[in-house]
C-alpha atoms as a PDB file:
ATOM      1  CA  UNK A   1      39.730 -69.255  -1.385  1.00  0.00           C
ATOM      2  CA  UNK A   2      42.216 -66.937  -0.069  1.00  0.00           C
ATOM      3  CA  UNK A   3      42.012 -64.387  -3.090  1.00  0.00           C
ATOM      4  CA  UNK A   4      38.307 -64.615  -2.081  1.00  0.00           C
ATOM      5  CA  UNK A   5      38.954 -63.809   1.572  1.00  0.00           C
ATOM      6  CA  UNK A   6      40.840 -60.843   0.550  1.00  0.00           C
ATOM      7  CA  UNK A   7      38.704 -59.457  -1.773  1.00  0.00           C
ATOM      8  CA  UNK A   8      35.391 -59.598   0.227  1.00  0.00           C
ATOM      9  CA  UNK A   9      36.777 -56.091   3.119  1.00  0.00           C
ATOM     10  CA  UNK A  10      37.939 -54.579  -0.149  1.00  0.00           C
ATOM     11  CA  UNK A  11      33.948 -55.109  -1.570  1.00  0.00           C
ATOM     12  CA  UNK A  12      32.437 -54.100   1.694  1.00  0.00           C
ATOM     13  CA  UNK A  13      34.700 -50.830   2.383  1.00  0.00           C
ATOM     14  CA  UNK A  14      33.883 -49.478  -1.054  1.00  0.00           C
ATOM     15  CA  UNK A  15      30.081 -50.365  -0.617  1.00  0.00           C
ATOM     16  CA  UNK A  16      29.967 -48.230   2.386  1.00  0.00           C
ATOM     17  CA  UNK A  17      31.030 -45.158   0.877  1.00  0.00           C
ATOM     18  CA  UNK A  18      27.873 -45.666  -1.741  1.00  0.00           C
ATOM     19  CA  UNK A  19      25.880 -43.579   0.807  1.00  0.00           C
ATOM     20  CA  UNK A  20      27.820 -40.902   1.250  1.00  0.00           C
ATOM     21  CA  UNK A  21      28.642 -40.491  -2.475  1.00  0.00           C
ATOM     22  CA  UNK A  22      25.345 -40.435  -2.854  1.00  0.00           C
ATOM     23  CA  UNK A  23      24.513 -37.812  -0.329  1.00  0.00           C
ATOM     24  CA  UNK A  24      27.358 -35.512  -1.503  1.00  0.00           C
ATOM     25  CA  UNK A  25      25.993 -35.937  -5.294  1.00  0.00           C
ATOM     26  CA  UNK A  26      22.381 -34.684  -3.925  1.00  0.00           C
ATOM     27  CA  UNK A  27      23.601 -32.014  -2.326  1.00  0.00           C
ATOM     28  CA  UNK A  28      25.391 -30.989  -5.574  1.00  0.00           C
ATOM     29  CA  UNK A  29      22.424 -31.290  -7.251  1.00  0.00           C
ATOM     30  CA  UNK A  30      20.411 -29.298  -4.668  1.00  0.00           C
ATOM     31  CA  UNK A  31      23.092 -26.827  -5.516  1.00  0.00           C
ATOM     32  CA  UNK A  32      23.265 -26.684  -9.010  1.00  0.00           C
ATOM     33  CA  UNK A  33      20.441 -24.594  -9.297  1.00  0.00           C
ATOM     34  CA  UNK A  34      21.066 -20.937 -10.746  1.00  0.00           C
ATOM     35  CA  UNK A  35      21.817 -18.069  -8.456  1.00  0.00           C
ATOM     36  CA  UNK A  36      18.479 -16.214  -9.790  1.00  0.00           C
ATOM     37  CA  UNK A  37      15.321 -16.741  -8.446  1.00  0.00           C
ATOM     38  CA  UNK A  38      11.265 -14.987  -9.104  1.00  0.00           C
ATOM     39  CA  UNK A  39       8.947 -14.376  -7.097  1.00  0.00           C
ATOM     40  CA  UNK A  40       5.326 -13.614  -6.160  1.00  0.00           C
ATOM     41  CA  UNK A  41       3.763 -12.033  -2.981  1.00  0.00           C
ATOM     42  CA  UNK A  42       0.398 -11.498  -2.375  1.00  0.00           C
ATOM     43  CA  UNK A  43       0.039  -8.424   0.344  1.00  0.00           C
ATOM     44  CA  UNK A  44       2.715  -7.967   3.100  1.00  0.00           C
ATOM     45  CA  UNK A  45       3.219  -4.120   3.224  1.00  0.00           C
ATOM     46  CA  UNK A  46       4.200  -4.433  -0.758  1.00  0.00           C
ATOM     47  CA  UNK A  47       1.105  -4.366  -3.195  1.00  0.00           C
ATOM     48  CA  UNK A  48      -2.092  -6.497  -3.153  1.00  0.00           C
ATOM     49  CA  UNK A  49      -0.031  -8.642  -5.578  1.00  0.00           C
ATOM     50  CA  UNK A  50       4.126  -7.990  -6.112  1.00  0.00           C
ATOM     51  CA  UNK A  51       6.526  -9.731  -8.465  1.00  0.00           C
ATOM     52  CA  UNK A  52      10.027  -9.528  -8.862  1.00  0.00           C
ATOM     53  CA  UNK A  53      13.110 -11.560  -8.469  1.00  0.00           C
ATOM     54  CA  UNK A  54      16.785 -11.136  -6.844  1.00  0.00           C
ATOM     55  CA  UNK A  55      19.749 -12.903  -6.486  1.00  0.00           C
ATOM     56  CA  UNK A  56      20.734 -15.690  -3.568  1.00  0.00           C
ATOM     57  CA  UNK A  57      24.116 -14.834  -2.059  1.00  0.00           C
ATOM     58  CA  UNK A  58      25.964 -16.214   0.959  1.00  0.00           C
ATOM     59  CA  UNK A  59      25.328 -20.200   0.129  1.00  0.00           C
ATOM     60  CA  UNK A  60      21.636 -18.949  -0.239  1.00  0.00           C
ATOM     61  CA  UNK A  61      21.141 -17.485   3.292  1.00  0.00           C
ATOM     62  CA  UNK A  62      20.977 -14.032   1.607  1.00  0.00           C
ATOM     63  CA  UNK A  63      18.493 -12.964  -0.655  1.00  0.00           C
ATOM     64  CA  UNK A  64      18.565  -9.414  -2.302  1.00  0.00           C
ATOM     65  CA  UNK A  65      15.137  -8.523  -4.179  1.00  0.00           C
ATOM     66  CA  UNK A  66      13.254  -5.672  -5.831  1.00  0.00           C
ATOM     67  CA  UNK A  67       9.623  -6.172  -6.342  1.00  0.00           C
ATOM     68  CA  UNK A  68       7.079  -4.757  -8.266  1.00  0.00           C
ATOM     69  CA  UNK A  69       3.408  -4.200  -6.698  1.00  0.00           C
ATOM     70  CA  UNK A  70      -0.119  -3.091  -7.561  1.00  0.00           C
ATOM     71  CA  UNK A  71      -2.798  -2.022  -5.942  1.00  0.00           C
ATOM     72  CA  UNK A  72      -6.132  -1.502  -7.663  1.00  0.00           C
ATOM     73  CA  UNK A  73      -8.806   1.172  -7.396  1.00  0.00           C
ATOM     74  CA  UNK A  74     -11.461  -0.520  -5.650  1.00  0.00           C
ATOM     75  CA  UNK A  75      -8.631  -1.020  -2.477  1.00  0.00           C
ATOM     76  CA  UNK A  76      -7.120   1.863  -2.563  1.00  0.00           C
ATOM     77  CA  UNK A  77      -9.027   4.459  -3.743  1.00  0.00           C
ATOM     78  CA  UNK A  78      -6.835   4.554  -6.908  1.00  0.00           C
ATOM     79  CA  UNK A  79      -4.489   2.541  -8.582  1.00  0.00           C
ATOM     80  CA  UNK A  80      -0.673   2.239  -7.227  1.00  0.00           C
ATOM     81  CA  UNK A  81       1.689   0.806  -8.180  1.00  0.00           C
ATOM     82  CA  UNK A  82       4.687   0.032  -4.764  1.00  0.00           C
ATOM     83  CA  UNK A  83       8.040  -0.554  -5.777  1.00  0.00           C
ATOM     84  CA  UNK A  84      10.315  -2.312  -3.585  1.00  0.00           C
ATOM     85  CA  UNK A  85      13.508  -3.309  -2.739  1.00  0.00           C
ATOM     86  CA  UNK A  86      13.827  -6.090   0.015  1.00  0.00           C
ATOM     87  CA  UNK A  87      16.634  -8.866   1.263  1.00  0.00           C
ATOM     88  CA  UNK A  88      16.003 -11.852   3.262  1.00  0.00           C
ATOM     89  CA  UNK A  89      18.185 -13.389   5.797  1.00  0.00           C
ATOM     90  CA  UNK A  90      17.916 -17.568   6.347  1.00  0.00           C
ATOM     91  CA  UNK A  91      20.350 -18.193   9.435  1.00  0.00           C
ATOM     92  CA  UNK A  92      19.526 -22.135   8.756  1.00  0.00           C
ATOM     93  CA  UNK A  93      17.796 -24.709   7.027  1.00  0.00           C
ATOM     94  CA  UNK A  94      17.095 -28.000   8.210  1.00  0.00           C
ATOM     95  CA  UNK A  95      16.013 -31.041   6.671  1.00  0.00           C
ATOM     96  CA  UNK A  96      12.770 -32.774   6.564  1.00  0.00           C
ATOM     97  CA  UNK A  97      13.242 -36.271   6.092  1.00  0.00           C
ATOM     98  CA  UNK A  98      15.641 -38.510   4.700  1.00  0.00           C
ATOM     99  CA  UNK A  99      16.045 -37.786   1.168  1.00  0.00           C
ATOM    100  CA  UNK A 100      16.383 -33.638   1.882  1.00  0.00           C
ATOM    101  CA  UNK A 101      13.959 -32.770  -0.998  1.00  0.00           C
ATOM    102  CA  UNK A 102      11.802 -30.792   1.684  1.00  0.00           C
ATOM    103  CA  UNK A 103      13.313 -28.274   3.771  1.00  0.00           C
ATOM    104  CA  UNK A 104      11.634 -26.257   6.403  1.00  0.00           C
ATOM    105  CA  UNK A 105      13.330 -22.849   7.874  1.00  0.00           C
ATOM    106  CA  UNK A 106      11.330 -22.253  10.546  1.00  0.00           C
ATOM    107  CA  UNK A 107      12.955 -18.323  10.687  1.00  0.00           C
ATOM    108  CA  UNK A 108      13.317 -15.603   8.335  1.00  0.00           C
ATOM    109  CA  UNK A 109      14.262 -11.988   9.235  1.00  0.00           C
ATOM    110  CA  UNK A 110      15.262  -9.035   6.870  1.00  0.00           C
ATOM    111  CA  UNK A 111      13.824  -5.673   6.218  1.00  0.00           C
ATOM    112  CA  UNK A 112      12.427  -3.340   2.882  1.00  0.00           C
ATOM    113  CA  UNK A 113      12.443   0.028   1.668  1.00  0.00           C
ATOM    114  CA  UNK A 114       9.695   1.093  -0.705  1.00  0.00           C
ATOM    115  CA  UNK A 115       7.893   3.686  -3.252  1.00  0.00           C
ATOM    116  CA  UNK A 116       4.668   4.254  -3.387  1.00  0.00           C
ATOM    117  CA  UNK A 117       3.114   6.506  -7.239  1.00  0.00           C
ATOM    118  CA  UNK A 118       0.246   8.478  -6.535  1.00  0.00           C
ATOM    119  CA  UNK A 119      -0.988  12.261  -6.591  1.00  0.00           C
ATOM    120  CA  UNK A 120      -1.756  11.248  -2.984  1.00  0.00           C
ATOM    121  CA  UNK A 121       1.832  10.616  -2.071  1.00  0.00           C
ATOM    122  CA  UNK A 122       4.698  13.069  -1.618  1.00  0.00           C
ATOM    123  CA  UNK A 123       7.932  12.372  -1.070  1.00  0.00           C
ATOM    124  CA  UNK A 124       8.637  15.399   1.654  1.00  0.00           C
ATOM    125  CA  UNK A 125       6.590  17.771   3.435  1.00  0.00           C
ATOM    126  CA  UNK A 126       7.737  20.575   0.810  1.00  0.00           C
ATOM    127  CA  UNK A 127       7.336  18.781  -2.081  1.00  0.00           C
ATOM    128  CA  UNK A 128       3.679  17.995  -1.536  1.00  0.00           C
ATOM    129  CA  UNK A 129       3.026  22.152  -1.967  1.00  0.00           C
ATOM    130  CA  UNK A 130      -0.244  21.676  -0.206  1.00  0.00           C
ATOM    131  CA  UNK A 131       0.813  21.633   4.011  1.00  0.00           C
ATOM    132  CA  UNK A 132       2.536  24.140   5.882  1.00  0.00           C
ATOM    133  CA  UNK A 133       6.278  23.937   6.315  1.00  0.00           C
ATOM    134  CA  UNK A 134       7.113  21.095   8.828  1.00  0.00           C
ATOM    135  CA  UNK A 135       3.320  19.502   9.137  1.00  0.00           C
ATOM    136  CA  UNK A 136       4.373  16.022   8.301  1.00  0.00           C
ATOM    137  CA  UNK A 137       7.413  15.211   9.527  1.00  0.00           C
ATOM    138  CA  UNK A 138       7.506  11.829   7.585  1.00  0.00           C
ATOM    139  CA  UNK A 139       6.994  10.986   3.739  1.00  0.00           C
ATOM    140  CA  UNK A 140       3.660   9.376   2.506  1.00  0.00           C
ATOM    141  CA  UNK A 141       5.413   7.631  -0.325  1.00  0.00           C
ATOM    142  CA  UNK A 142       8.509   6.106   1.198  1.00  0.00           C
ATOM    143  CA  UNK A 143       8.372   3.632   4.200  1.00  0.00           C
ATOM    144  CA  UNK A 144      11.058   1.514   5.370  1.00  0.00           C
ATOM    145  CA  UNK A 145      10.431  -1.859   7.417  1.00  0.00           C
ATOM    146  CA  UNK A 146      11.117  -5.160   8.900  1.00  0.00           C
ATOM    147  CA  UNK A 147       9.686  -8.499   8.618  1.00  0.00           C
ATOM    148  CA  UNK A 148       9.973 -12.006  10.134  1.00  0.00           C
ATOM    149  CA  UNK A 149       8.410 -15.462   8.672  1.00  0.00           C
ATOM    150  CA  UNK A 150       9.150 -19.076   8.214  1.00  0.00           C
ATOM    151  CA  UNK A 151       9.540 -21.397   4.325  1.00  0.00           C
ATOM    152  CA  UNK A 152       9.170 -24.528   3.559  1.00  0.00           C
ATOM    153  CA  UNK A 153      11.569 -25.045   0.429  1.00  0.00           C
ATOM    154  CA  UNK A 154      11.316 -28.162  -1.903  1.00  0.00           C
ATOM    155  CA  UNK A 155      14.414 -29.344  -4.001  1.00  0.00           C
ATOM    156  CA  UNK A 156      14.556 -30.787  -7.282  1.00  0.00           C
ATOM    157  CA  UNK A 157      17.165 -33.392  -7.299  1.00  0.00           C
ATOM    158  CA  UNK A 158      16.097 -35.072  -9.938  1.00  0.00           C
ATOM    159  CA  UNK A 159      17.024 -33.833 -13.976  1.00  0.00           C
ATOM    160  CA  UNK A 160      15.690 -30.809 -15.157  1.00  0.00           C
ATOM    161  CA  UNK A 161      14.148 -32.004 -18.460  1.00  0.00           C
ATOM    162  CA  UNK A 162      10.919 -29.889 -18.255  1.00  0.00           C
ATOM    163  CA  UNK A 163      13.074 -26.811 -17.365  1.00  0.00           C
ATOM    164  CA  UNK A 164      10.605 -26.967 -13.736  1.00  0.00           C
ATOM    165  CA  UNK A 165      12.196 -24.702 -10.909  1.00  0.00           C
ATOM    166  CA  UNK A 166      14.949 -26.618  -9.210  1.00  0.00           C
ATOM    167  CA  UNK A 167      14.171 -24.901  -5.635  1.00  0.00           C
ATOM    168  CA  UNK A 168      10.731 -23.273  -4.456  1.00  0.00           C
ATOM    169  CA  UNK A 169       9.952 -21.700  -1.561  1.00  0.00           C
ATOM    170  CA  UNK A 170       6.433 -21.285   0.270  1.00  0.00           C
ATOM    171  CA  UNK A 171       6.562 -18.311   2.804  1.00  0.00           C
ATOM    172  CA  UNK A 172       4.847 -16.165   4.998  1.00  0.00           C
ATOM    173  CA  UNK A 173       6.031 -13.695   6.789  1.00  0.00           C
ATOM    174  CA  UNK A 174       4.871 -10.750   9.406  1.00  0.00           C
ATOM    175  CA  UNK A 175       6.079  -7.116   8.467  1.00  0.00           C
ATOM    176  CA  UNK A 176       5.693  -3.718  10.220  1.00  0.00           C
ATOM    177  CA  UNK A 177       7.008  -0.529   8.859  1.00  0.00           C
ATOM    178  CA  UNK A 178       8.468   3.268  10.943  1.00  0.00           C
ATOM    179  CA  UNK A 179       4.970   4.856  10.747  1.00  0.00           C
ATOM    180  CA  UNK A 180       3.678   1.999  12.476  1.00  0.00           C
ATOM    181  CA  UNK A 181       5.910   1.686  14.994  1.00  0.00           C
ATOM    182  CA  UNK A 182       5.422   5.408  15.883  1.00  0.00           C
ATOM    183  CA  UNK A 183       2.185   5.159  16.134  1.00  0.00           C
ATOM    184  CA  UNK A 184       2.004   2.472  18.500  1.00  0.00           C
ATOM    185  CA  UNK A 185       4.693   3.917  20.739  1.00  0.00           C
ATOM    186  CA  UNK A 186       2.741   7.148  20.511  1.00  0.00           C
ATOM    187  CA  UNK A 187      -1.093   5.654  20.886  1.00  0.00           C
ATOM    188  CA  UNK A 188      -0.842   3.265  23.584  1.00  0.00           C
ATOM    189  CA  UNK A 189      -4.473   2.016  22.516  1.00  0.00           C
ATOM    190  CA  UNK A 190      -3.425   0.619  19.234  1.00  0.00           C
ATOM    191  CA  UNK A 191      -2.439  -3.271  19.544  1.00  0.00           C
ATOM    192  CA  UNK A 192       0.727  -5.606  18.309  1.00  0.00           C
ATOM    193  CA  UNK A 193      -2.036  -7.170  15.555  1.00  0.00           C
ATOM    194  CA  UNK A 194      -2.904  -3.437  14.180  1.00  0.00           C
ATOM    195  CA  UNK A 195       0.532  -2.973  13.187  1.00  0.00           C
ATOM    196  CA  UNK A 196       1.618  -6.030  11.714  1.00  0.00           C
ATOM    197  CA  UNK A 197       0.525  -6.872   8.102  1.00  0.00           C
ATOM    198  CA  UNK A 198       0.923 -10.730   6.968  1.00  0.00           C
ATOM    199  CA  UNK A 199       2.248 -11.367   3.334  1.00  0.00           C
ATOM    200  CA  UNK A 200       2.215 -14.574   1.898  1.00  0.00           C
ATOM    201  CA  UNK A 201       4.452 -15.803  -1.118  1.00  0.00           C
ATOM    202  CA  UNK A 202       6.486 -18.326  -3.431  1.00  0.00           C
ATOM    203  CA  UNK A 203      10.219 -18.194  -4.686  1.00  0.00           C
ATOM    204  CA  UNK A 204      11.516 -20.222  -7.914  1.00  0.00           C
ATOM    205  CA  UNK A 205      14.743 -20.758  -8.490  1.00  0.00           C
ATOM    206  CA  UNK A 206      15.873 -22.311 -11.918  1.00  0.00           C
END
Protein backbone atom coordinates (compact mmCIF):
# COMPACT_ATOMS: atom_id res chain seq x y z
CA UNK A 1 0.00 0.00 0.00
CA UNK A 2 2.80 2.21 0.73
CA UNK A 3 4.87 1.31 -2.52
CA UNK A 4 1.49 2.30 -4.06
CA UNK A 5 1.34 5.65 -2.28
CA UNK A 6 4.70 6.42 -3.51
CA UNK A 7 4.41 5.56 -6.84
CA UNK A 8 1.10 7.37 -7.69
CA UNK A 9 3.17 11.64 -7.53
CA UNK A 10 5.87 9.81 -9.46
CA UNK A 11 2.83 8.70 -12.24
CA UNK A 12 1.17 12.05 -12.08
CA UNK A 13 4.48 14.34 -12.38
CA UNK A 14 5.56 12.45 -15.48
CA UNK A 15 1.93 12.60 -16.97
CA UNK A 16 2.06 16.28 -16.80
CA UNK A 17 4.96 16.79 -18.84
CA UNK A 18 2.96 14.66 -21.76
CA UNK A 19 1.69 18.11 -22.91
CA UNK A 20 4.51 19.88 -23.17
CA UNK A 21 6.49 17.06 -24.86
CA UNK A 22 4.00 17.08 -27.06
CA UNK A 23 3.95 20.72 -27.86
CA UNK A 24 7.78 20.89 -28.19
CA UNK A 25 7.60 17.72 -30.70
CA UNK A 26 4.96 19.87 -32.91
CA UNK A 27 6.85 22.62 -33.00
CA UNK A 28 9.78 20.47 -34.25
CA UNK A 29 7.76 19.20 -36.69
CA UNK A 30 6.42 22.62 -37.78
CA UNK A 31 10.10 23.17 -38.15
CA UNK A 32 11.36 20.44 -39.94
CA UNK A 33 10.28 21.68 -43.05
CA UNK A 34 13.12 22.62 -45.68
CA UNK A 35 14.54 26.09 -45.81
CA UNK A 36 13.24 26.40 -49.63
CA UNK A 37 10.04 27.44 -50.49
CA UNK A 38 7.91 28.30 -54.33
CA UNK A 39 5.78 30.47 -55.05
CA UNK A 40 3.01 31.99 -57.19
CA UNK A 41 1.63 35.61 -57.45
CA UNK A 42 -0.96 36.70 -59.47
CA UNK A 43 -0.45 40.73 -60.17
CA UNK A 44 1.11 42.98 -57.43
CA UNK A 45 3.48 45.30 -59.43
CA UNK A 46 5.29 41.84 -60.71
CA UNK A 47 3.58 40.19 -63.86
CA UNK A 48 -0.10 39.24 -64.43
CA UNK A 49 1.15 35.85 -63.13
CA UNK A 50 4.97 35.45 -61.34
CA UNK A 51 6.68 32.33 -60.05
CA UNK A 52 9.70 31.82 -58.30
CA UNK A 53 10.99 30.67 -55.01
CA UNK A 54 13.66 31.91 -52.24
CA UNK A 55 15.00 30.90 -49.21
CA UNK A 56 13.46 31.51 -45.40
CA UNK A 57 16.15 32.94 -43.13
CA UNK A 58 16.01 34.38 -39.62
CA UNK A 59 13.67 31.42 -37.98
CA UNK A 60 11.48 32.18 -41.13
CA UNK A 61 10.80 35.92 -40.50
CA UNK A 62 12.97 36.62 -43.60
CA UNK A 63 12.22 35.65 -46.90
CA UNK A 64 14.62 36.42 -49.90
CA UNK A 65 12.91 35.74 -53.45
CA UNK A 66 13.39 36.26 -57.18
CA UNK A 67 10.38 35.86 -59.30
CA UNK A 68 9.66 35.37 -62.68
CA UNK A 69 6.55 37.28 -64.40
CA UNK A 70 4.57 37.54 -67.63
CA UNK A 71 2.51 39.71 -69.04
CA UNK A 72 0.63 38.92 -72.24
CA UNK A 73 -0.19 40.94 -75.34
CA UNK A 74 -3.72 41.57 -74.97
CA UNK A 75 -2.66 43.58 -71.34
CA UNK A 76 0.07 45.08 -72.26
CA UNK A 77 0.26 45.83 -75.60
CA UNK A 78 3.00 43.16 -75.99
CA UNK A 79 4.33 40.43 -74.22
CA UNK A 80 6.81 41.01 -71.06
CA UNK A 81 8.23 39.19 -69.27
CA UNK A 82 9.21 41.22 -65.24
CA UNK A 83 11.88 39.77 -63.41
CA UNK A 84 12.13 40.30 -59.84
CA UNK A 85 13.90 40.11 -56.89
CA UNK A 86 11.88 40.65 -53.56
CA UNK A 87 12.30 39.77 -49.54
CA UNK A 88 9.64 39.67 -47.05
CA UNK A 89 9.83 40.61 -43.49
CA UNK A 90 7.27 38.60 -40.80
CA UNK A 91 7.96 40.50 -37.37
CA UNK A 92 5.45 37.70 -35.78
CA UNK A 93 3.24 34.94 -36.12
CA UNK A 94 0.60 34.01 -33.90
CA UNK A 95 -1.39 31.07 -33.47
CA UNK A 96 -4.85 30.24 -34.39
CA UNK A 97 -6.16 27.76 -32.20
CA UNK A 98 -5.00 25.11 -30.11
CA UNK A 99 -3.24 22.67 -32.14
CA UNK A 100 -1.02 25.66 -34.13
CA UNK A 101 -1.64 24.07 -37.59
CA UNK A 102 -3.13 27.58 -38.71
CA UNK A 103 -1.24 30.61 -38.28
CA UNK A 104 -2.31 34.06 -39.16
CA UNK A 105 0.39 37.11 -39.49
CA UNK A 106 -1.70 39.77 -39.66
CA UNK A 107 1.61 42.07 -41.04
CA UNK A 108 4.02 41.75 -43.72
CA UNK A 109 6.40 44.53 -44.91
CA UNK A 110 9.45 44.29 -47.36
CA UNK A 111 10.25 45.87 -50.62
CA UNK A 112 11.35 44.70 -54.61
CA UNK A 113 13.48 45.71 -57.30
CA UNK A 114 12.55 44.67 -60.82
CA UNK A 115 13.22 44.31 -64.80
CA UNK A 116 10.99 44.82 -67.14
CA UNK A 117 12.07 43.19 -71.44
CA UNK A 118 10.60 45.17 -74.00
CA UNK A 119 11.61 47.46 -77.09
CA UNK A 120 9.39 49.82 -75.06
CA UNK A 121 11.65 49.87 -72.06
CA UNK A 122 15.09 51.44 -71.63
CA UNK A 123 17.14 51.19 -68.99
CA UNK A 124 18.47 55.10 -69.03
CA UNK A 125 17.55 58.11 -70.79
CA UNK A 126 20.71 57.56 -73.19
CA UNK A 127 20.31 54.21 -73.81
CA UNK A 128 16.82 54.50 -75.23
CA UNK A 129 18.60 56.67 -78.40
CA UNK A 130 15.21 58.08 -79.14
CA UNK A 131 14.78 61.35 -76.30
CA UNK A 132 16.90 64.18 -75.86
CA UNK A 133 19.66 64.09 -73.28
CA UNK A 134 18.09 64.35 -69.73
CA UNK A 135 14.14 63.99 -70.85
CA UNK A 136 13.41 61.17 -68.52
CA UNK A 137 15.05 61.41 -65.57
CA UNK A 138 13.93 57.85 -64.44
CA UNK A 139 14.23 54.31 -66.21
CA UNK A 140 11.10 52.66 -67.85
CA UNK A 141 12.43 49.20 -67.19
CA UNK A 142 13.65 49.26 -63.62
CA UNK A 143 11.35 50.22 -60.63
CA UNK A 144 12.05 49.68 -57.12
CA UNK A 145 9.17 49.38 -54.36
CA UNK A 146 7.55 48.56 -51.16
CA UNK A 147 4.75 46.49 -50.10
CA UNK A 148 2.69 45.61 -46.99
CA UNK A 149 0.08 42.53 -46.55
CA UNK A 150 -1.08 39.97 -44.12
CA UNK A 151 -0.82 35.44 -44.47
CA UNK A 152 -2.53 33.01 -43.16
CA UNK A 153 0.06 29.99 -43.03
CA UNK A 154 -1.08 26.30 -42.47
CA UNK A 155 1.40 23.65 -40.98
CA UNK A 156 1.74 20.15 -41.70
CA UNK A 157 2.47 18.37 -38.56
CA UNK A 158 1.53 15.36 -39.52
CA UNK A 159 4.12 12.77 -41.82
CA UNK A 160 4.99 13.72 -45.08
CA UNK A 161 4.12 10.50 -46.97
CA UNK A 162 2.58 12.19 -50.09
CA UNK A 163 5.65 14.53 -50.24
CA UNK A 164 2.51 17.57 -49.74
CA UNK A 165 4.12 21.04 -48.73
CA UNK A 166 4.81 21.03 -45.03
CA UNK A 167 4.02 24.98 -44.70
CA UNK A 168 1.77 27.18 -47.14
CA UNK A 169 1.11 30.50 -47.08
CA UNK A 170 -2.04 32.52 -48.48
CA UNK A 171 -1.14 36.30 -48.93
CA UNK A 172 -2.04 39.48 -50.14
CA UNK A 173 -0.34 42.27 -50.03
CA UNK A 174 -0.51 46.21 -51.18
CA UNK A 175 2.64 47.49 -53.18
CA UNK A 176 3.58 50.94 -54.59
CA UNK A 177 6.70 51.62 -56.48
CA UNK A 178 9.23 55.41 -56.87
CA UNK A 179 7.32 56.49 -60.03
CA UNK A 180 4.28 56.30 -58.15
CA UNK A 181 5.15 57.94 -55.32
CA UNK A 182 6.44 60.90 -57.44
CA UNK A 183 3.65 61.23 -59.09
CA UNK A 184 1.39 61.56 -56.32
CA UNK A 185 3.63 63.98 -54.45
CA UNK A 186 3.83 65.87 -57.72
CA UNK A 187 -0.13 65.62 -58.89
CA UNK A 188 -1.98 66.35 -55.88
CA UNK A 189 -5.22 65.07 -57.82
CA UNK A 190 -4.13 61.52 -58.03
CA UNK A 191 -5.47 59.39 -54.89
CA UNK A 192 -3.79 56.75 -52.21
CA UNK A 193 -5.99 53.85 -54.31
CA UNK A 194 -4.32 55.03 -57.84
CA UNK A 195 -1.04 54.21 -56.59
CA UNK A 196 -1.33 51.13 -54.82
CA UNK A 197 -1.56 47.83 -56.82
CA UNK A 198 -2.92 44.60 -54.80
CA UNK A 199 -1.11 41.20 -55.50
CA UNK A 200 -2.39 38.15 -54.28
CA UNK A 201 -0.34 34.82 -53.75
CA UNK A 202 0.66 31.29 -52.19
CA UNK A 203 4.08 30.04 -50.69
CA UNK A 204 5.02 26.14 -50.34
CA UNK A 205 7.49 25.09 -48.39
CA UNK A 206 8.61 21.32 -48.53
Amino acid sequence: MRRRTEIQPLATLILSFIPCFAHAQAEADIRRSGPFFLTVQVAGGQGVVAVGGGYWLADRRLEPEVLVGYVPRSIGGSRMAVFTFKTTYTPFEPKLGGRGDWRLNPVSVGGFLNYTTGKQFFLTNNSAGRYPEGYYWWSSAVRLGAFAGLRLTHHSTEPNLHGWPRRTSFYSELSTNDLHLVSALTNKTLRIPEILTLGLGVKNGW
